[in-house]
Protein backbone atom coordinates (compact mmCIF):
# COMPACT_ATOMS: atom_id res chain seq x y z
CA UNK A 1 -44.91 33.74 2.66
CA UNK A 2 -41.59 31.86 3.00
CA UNK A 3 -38.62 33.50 5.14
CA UNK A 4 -36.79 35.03 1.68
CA UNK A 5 -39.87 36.06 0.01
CA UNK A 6 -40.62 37.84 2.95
CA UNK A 7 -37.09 39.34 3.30
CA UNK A 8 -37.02 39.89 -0.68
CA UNK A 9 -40.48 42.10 0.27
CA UNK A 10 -39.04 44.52 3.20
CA UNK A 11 -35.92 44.89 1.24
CA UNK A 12 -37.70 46.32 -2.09
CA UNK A 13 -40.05 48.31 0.65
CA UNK A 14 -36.79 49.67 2.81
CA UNK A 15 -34.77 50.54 -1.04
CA UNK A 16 -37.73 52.36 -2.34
CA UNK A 17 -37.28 55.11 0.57
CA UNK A 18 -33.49 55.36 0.38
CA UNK A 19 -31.30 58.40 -0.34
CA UNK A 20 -27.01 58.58 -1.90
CA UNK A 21 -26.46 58.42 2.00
CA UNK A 22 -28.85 55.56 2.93
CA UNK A 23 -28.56 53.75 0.05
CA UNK A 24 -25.55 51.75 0.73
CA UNK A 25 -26.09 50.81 4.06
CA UNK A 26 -29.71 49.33 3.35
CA UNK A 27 -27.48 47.39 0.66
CA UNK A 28 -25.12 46.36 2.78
CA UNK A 29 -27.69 45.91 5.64
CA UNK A 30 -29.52 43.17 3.06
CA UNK A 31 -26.92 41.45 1.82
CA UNK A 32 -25.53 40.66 5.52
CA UNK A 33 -28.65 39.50 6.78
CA UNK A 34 -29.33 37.38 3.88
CA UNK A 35 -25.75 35.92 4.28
CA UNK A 36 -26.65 35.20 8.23
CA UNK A 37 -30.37 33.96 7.69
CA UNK A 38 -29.53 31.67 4.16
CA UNK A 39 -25.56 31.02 4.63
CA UNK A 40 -24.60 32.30 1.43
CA UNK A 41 -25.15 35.33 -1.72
CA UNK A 42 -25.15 32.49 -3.98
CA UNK A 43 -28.83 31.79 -3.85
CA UNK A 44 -29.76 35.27 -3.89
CA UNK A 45 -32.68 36.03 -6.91
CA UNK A 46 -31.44 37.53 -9.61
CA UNK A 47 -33.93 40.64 -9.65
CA UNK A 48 -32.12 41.52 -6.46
CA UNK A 49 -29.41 42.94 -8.52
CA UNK A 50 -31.51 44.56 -10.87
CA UNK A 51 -33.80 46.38 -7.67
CA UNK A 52 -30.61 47.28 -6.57
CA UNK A 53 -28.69 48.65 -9.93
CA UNK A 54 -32.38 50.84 -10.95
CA UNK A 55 -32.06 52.36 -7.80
CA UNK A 56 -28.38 53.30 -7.71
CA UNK A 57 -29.48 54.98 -11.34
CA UNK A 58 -32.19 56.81 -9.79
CA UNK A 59 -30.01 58.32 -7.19
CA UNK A 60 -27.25 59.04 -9.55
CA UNK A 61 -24.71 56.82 -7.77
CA UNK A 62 -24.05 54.89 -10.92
CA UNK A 63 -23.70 55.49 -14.95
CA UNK A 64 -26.78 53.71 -17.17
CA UNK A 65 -23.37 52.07 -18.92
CA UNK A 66 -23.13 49.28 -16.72
C-alpha cells in the first residue's frame, strides 16, 4: 500500500470515530501531515473533501446547502 493510500486509510478510520469537538482537529491533524509528508494540498484526492463534508453533515457542523 503506497504512503498516501495508507494515510488516505487511517484518516477515513480516525473521521469515522470523531465527534463536533474532535472533528476539526482530526481535519486539521490530516491536512498538516499530508502537507509535511507530500509538500502540498494540491495533490490531495478529491474524495477527501467529500469524506470530510458527509461527516461535517452527520455531526451537524454544516448545512446539506453547500
Amino acid at each position: 500500500m503506497s504512503d498516501k493510500n495508507s494515510l488516505l486509510s487511517a484518516f477515513k478510520d480516525e473521521i469515522s470515530s470523531t465527534n463536533q469537538m474532535t472533528f476539526p482537529i482530526c481535519v486539521d491533524s490530516f491536512t498538516n501531515l499530508w502537507e509535511y509528508e507530500f509538500g502540498s494540498l494540491e495533490d490531495l484526492p478529491k474524495d477527501v473533501d467529500h469524506i470530510i463534508a458527509k461527516r461535517a453533515l452527520e455531526l451537524g457542523l454544516m448545512d446539506s446547502d453547500f
